[in-house]
C-alpha atoms as a PDB file:
ATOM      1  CA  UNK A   1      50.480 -60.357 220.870  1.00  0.00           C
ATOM      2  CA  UNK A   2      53.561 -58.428 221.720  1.00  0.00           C
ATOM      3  CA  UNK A   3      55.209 -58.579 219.406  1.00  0.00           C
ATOM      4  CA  UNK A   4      52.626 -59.245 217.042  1.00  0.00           C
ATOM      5  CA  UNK A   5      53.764 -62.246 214.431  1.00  0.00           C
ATOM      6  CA  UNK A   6      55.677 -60.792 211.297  1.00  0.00           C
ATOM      7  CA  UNK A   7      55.428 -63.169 208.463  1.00  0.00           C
ATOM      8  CA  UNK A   8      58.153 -63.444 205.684  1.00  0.00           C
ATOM      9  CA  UNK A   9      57.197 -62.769 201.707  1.00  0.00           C
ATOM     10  CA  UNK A  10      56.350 -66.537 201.511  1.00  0.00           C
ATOM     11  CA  UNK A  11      53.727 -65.572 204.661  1.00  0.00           C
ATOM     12  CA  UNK A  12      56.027 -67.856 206.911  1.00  0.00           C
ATOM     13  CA  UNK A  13      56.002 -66.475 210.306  1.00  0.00           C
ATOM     14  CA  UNK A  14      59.696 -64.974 211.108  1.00  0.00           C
ATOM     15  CA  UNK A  15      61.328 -66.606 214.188  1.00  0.00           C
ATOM     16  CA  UNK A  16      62.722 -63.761 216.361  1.00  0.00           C
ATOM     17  CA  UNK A  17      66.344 -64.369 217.778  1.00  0.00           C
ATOM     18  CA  UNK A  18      67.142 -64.510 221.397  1.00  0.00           C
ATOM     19  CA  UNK A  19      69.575 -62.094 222.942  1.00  0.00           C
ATOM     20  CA  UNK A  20      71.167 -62.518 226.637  1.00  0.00           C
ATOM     21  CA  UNK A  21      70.133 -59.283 228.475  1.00  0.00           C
ATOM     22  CA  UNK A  22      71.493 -58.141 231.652  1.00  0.00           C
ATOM     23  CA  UNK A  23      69.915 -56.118 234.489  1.00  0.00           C
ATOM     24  CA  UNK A  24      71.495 -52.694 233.086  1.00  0.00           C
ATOM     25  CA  UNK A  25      70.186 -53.273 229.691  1.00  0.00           C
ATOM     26  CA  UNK A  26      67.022 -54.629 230.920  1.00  0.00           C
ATOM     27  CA  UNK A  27      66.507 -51.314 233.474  1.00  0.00           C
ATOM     28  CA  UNK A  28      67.889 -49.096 230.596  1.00  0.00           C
ATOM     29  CA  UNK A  29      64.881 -50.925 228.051  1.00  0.00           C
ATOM     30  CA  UNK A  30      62.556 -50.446 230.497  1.00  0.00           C
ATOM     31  CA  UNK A  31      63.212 -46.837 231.287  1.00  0.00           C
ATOM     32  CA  UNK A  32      63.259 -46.145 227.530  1.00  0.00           C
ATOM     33  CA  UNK A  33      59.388 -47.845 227.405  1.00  0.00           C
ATOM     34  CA  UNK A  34      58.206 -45.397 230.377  1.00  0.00           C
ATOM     35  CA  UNK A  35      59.623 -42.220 229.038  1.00  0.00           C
ATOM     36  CA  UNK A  36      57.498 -43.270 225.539  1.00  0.00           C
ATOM     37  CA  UNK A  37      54.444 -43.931 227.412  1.00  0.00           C
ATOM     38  CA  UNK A  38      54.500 -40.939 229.625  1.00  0.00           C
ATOM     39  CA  UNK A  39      55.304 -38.812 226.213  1.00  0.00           C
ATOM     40  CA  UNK A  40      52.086 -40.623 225.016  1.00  0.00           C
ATOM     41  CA  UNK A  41      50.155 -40.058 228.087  1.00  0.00           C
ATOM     42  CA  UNK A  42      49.343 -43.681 228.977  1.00  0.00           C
ATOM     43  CA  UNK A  43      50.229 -45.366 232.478  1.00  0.00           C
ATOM     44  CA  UNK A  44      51.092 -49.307 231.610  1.00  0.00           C
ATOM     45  CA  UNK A  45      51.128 -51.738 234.061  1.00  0.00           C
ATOM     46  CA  UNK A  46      52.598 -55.172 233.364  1.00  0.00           C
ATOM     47  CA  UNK A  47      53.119 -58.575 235.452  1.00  0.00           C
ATOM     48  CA  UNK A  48      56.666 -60.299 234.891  1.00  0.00           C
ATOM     49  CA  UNK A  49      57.493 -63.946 235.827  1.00  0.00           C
ATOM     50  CA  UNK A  50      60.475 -65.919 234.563  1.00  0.00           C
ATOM     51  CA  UNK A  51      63.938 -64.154 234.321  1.00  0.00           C
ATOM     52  CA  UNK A  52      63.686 -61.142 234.178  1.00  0.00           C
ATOM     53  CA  UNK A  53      61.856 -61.176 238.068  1.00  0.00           C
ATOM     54  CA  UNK A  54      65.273 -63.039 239.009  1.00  0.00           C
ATOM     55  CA  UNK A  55      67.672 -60.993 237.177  1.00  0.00           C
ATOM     56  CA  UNK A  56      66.463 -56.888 237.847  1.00  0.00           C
ATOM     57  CA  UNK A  57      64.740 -57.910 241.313  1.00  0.00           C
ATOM     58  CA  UNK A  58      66.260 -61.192 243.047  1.00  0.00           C
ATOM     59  CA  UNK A  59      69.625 -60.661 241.430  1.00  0.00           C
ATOM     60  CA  UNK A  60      70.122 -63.992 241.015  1.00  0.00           C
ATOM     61  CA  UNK A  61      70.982 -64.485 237.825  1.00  0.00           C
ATOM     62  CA  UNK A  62      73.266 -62.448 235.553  1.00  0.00           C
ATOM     63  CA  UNK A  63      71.170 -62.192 232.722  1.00  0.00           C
ATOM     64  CA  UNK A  64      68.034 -63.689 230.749  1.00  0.00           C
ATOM     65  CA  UNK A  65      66.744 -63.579 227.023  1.00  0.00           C
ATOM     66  CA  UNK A  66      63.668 -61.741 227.894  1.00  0.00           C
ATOM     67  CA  UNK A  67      60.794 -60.081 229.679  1.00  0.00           C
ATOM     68  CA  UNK A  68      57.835 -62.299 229.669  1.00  0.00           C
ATOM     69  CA  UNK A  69      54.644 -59.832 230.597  1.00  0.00           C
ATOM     70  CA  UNK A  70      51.310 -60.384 231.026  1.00  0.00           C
ATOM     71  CA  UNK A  71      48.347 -57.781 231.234  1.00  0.00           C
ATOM     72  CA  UNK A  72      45.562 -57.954 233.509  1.00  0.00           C
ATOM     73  CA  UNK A  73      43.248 -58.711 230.511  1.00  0.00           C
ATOM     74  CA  UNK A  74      44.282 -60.280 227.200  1.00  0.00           C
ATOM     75  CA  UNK A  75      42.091 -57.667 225.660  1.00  0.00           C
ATOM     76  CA  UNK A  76      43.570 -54.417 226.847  1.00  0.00           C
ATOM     77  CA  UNK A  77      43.933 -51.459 225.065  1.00  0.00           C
ATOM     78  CA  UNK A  78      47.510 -50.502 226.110  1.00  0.00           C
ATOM     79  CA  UNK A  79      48.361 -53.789 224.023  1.00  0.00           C
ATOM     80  CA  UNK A  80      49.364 -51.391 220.671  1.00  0.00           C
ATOM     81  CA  UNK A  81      51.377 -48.571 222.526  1.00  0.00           C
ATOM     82  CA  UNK A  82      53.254 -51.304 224.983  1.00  0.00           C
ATOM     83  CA  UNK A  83      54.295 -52.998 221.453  1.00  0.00           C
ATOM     84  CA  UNK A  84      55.476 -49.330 220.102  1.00  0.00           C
ATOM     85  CA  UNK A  85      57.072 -48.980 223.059  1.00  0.00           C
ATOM     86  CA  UNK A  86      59.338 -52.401 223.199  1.00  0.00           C
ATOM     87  CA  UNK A  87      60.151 -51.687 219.758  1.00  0.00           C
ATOM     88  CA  UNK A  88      60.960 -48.167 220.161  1.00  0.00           C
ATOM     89  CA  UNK A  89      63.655 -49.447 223.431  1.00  0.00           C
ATOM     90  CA  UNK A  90      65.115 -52.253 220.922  1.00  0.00           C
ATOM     91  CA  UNK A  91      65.536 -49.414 218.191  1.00  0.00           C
ATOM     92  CA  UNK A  92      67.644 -47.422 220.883  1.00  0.00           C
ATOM     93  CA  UNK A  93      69.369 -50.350 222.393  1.00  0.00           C
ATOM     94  CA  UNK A  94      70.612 -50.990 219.097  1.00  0.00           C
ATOM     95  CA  UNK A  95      71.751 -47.587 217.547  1.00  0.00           C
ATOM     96  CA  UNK A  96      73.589 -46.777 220.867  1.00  0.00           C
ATOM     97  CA  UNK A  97      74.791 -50.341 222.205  1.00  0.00           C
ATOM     98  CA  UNK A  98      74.128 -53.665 220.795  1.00  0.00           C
ATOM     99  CA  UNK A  99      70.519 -55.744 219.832  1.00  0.00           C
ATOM    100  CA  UNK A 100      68.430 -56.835 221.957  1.00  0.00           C
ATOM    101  CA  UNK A 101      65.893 -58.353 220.044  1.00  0.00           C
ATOM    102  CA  UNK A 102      62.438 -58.155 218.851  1.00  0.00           C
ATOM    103  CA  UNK A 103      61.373 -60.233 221.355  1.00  0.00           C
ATOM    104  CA  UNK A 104      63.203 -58.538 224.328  1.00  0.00           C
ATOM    105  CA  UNK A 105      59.454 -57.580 225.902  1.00  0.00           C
ATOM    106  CA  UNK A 106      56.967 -60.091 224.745  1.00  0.00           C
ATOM    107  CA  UNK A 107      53.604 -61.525 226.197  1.00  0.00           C
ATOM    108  CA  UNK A 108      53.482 -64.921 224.989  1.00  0.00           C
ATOM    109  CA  UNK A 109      52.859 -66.482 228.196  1.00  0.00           C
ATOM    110  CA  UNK A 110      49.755 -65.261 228.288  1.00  0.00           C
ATOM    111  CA  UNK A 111      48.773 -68.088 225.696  1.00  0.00           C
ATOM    112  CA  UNK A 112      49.790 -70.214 228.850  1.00  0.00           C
ATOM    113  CA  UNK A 113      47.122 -69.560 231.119  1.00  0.00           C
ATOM    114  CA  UNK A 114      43.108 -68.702 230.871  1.00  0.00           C
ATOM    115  CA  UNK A 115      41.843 -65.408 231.055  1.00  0.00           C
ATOM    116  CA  UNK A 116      40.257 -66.113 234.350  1.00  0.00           C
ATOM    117  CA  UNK A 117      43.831 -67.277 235.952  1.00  0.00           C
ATOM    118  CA  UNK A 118      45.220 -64.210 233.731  1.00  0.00           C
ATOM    119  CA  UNK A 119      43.162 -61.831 235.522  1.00  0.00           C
ATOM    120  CA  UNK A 120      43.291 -63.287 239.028  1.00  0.00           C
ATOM    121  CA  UNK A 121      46.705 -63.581 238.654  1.00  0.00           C
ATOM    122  CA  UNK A 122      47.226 -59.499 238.038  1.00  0.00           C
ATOM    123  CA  UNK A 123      45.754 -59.231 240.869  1.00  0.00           C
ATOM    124  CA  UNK A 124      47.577 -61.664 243.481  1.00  0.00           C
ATOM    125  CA  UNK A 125      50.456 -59.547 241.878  1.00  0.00           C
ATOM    126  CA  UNK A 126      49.342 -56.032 242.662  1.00  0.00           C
ATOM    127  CA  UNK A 127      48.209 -57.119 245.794  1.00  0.00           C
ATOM    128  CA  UNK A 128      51.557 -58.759 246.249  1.00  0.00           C
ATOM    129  CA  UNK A 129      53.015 -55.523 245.544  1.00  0.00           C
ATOM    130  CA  UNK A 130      56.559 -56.544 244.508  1.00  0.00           C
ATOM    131  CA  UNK A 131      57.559 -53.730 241.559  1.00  0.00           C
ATOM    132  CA  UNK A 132      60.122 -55.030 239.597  1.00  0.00           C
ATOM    133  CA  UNK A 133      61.165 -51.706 238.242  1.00  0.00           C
ATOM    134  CA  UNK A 134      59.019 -48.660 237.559  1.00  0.00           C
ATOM    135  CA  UNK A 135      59.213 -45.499 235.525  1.00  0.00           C
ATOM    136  CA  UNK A 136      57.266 -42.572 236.389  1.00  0.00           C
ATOM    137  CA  UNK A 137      56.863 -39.435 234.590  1.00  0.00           C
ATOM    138  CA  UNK A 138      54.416 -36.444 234.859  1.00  0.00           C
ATOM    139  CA  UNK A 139      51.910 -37.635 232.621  1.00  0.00           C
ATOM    140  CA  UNK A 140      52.435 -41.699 232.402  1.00  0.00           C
ATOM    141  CA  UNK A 141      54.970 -44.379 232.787  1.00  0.00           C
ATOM    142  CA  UNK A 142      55.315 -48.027 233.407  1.00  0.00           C
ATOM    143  CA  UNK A 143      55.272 -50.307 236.405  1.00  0.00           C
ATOM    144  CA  UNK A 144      56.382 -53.744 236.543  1.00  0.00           C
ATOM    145  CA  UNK A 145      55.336 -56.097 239.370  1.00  0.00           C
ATOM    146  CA  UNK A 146      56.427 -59.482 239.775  1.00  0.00           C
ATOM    147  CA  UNK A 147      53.834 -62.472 239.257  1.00  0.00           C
ATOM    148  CA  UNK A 148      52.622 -64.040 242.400  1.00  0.00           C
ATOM    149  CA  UNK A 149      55.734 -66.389 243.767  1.00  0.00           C
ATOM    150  CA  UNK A 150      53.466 -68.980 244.106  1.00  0.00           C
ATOM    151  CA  UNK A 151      52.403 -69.006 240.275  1.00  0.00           C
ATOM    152  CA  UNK A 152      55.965 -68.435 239.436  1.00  0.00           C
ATOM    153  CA  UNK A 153      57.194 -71.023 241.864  1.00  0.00           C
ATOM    154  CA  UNK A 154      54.339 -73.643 240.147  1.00  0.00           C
ATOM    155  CA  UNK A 155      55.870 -72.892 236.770  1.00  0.00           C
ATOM    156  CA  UNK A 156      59.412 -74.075 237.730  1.00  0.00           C
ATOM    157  CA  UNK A 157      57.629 -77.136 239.060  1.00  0.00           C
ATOM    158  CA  UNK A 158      56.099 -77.998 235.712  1.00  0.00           C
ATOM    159  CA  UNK A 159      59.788 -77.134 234.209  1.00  0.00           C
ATOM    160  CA  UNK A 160      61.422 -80.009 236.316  1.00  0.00           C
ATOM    161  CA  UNK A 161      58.871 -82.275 235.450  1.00  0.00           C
ATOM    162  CA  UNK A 162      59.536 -82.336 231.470  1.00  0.00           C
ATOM    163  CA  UNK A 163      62.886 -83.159 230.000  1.00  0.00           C
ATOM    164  CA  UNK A 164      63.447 -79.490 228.771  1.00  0.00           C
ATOM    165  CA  UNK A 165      64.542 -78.501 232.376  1.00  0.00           C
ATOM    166  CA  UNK A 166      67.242 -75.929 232.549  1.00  0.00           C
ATOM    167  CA  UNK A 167      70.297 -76.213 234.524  1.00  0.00           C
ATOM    168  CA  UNK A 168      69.083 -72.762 236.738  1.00  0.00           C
ATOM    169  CA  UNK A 169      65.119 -74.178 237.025  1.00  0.00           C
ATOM    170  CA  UNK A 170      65.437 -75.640 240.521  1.00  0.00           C
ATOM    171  CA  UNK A 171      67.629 -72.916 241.948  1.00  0.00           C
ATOM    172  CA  UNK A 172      64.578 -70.765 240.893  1.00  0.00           C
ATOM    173  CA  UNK A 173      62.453 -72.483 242.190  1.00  0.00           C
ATOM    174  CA  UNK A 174      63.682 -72.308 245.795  1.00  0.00           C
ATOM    175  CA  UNK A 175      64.267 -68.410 245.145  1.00  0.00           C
ATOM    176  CA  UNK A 176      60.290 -68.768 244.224  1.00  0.00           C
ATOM    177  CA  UNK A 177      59.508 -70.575 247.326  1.00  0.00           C
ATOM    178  CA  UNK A 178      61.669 -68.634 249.630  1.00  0.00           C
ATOM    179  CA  UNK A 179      59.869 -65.429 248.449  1.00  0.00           C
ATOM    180  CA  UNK A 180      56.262 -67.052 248.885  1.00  0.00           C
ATOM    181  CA  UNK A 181      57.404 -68.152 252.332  1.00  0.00           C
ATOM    182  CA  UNK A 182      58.892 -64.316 253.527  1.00  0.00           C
ATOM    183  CA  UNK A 183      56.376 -62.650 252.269  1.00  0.00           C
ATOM    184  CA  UNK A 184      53.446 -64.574 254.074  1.00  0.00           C
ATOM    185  CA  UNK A 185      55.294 -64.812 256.670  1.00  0.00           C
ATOM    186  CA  UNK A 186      54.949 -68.591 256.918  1.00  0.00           C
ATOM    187  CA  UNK A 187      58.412 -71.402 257.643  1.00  0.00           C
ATOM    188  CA  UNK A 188      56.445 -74.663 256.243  1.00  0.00           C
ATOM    189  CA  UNK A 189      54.262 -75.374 253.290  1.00  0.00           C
ATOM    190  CA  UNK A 190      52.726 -78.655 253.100  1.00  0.00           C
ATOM    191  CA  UNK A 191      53.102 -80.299 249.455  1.00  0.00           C
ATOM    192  CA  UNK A 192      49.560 -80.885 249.304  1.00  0.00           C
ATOM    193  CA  UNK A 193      48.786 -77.205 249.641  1.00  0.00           C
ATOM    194  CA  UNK A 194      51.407 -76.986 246.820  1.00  0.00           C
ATOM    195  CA  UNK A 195      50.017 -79.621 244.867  1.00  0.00           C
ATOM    196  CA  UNK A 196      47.073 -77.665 244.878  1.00  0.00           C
ATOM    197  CA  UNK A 197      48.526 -74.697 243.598  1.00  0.00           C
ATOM    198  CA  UNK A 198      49.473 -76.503 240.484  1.00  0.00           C
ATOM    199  CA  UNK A 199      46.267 -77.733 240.002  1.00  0.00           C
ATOM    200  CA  UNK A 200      44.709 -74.191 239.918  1.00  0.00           C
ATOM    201  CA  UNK A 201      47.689 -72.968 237.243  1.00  0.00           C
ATOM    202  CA  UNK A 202      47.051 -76.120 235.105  1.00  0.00           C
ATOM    203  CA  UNK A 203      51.210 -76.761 236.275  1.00  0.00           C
ATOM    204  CA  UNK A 204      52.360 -80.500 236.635  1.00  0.00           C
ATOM    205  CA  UNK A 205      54.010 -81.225 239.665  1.00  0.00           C
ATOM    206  CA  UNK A 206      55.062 -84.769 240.925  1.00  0.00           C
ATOM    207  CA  UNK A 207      56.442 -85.718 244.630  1.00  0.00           C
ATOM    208  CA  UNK A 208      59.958 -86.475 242.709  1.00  0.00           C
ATOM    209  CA  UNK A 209      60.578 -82.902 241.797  1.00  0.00           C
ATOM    210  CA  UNK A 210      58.994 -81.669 245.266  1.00  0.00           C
ATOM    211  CA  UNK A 211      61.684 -84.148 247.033  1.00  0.00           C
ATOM    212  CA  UNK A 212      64.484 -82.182 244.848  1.00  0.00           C
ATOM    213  CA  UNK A 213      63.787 -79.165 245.487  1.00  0.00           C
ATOM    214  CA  UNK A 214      63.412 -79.679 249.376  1.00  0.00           C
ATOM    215  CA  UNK A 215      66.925 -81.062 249.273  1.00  0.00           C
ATOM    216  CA  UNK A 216      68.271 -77.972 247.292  1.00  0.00           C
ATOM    217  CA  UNK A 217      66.523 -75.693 249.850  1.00  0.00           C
ATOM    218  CA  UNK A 218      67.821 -77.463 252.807  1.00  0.00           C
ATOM    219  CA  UNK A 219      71.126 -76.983 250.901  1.00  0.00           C
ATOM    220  CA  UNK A 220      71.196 -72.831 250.350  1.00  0.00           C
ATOM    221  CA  UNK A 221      69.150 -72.119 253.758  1.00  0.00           C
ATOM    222  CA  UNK A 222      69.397 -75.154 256.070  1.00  0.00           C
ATOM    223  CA  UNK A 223      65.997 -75.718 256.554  1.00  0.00           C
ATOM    224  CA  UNK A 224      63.255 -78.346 254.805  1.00  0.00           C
ATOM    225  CA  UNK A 225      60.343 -75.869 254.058  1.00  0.00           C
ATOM    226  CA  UNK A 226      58.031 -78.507 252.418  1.00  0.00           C
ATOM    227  CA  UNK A 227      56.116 -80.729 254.722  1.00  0.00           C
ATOM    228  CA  UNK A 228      54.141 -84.048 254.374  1.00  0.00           C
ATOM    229  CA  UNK A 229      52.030 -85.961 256.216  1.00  0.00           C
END
């Protein structure tokens, strides 16, 4: 895990605090990580759904508390030196500006999803090709792609469906959606295609939610994107 689980004296694992991060700090973190790696010699590539996608890349939020990351295996090797890295950023971000947080770049979602859907996932997202932010030096660097909008767009769905939903979950969502839609090139998704999608993520979905966020789209582009039989 990144970051790995520090334990107290008593061997009680130590909850990490939350910091609000905005798309300077988070490009100014993630710079810091690539100049590390490339120091080190390793090129890291990382998938990012949740905030951070909508805060660096769509803009559409001001800030977020993290950057959830995934890897294309939960096995990989780069696990250690991505960890060394986050940690070194957080070090800098906090003798120069303010703290960010152990947990500023973690990869706890990956206990979210199979390592089947982890790996076919990575590669909807490279294939995607939506870089989030990148660092490139001579000899390594990182790269940070977005998930696939239709995972990312499934995981908002499952958000609306529980009672934890977030006052900025369905404007995601139809920031998700829109995305899917541009990039294939498509105007209409039927909700049983959608409904689908969920299934393969393991996401809950429920016609309710899909209702919602058809209204809210209609609202901020006019148009009902989600069609039924």
């Amino acid at each position: 895990m990144v970051p790995p689980t520090y334990r107290d004296a008593s061997g009680r694992p130590i909850t990490h605090q939350d910091f609000e991060l905005d798309r300077d700090t988070i490009i100014r973190a993630l710079d810091h990580m690539g100049q590390y790696l490339d120091q080190r010699g390793v090129n890291a590539t990382v998938m990012t759904v949740g905030g951070a996608v909508n805060t660096v890349y769509l803009q559409s939020r001001r800030s977020t508390h993290n950057v959830d990351f995934f890897l294309a295996t939960p096995t990989a090797a780069e696990h250690t030196v991505i960890h060394e890295a986050a940690r070194s950023a957080a070090h800098s971000e906090r003798s120069q500006r303010g703290e960010i947080g152990a947990n500023w770049f973690n990869n706890a979602t990956q206990l979210l999803m199979g390592r089947d859907i982890q790996a076919r996932l990575a590669q909807i997202a490279l294939q995607q090709n939506v870089i989030v932010h990148q660092y490139r030096g001579p000899r390594g660097g990182i790269v940070v792609y977005a998930a696939p909008w239709a995972y990312a767009f499934c995981g908002k769905l499952n958000r609306l469906c529980e009672s934890n939903a977030r006052s900025y979950d369905i404007a995601d969502a139809v920031s998700y959606l829109h995305q899917y839609l541009l990039a294939n090139s498509r105007q209409t998704v039927s909700a049983e295609e959608i409904k689908q999608w969920c299934r393969d993520f393991g996401k809950k979905v429920t016609d309710g939610v899909l209702d919602q966020v058809n209204a809210r789209y209609n609202t901020t582009y006019r148009t009902r994107p989600i069609s039924r039989p």
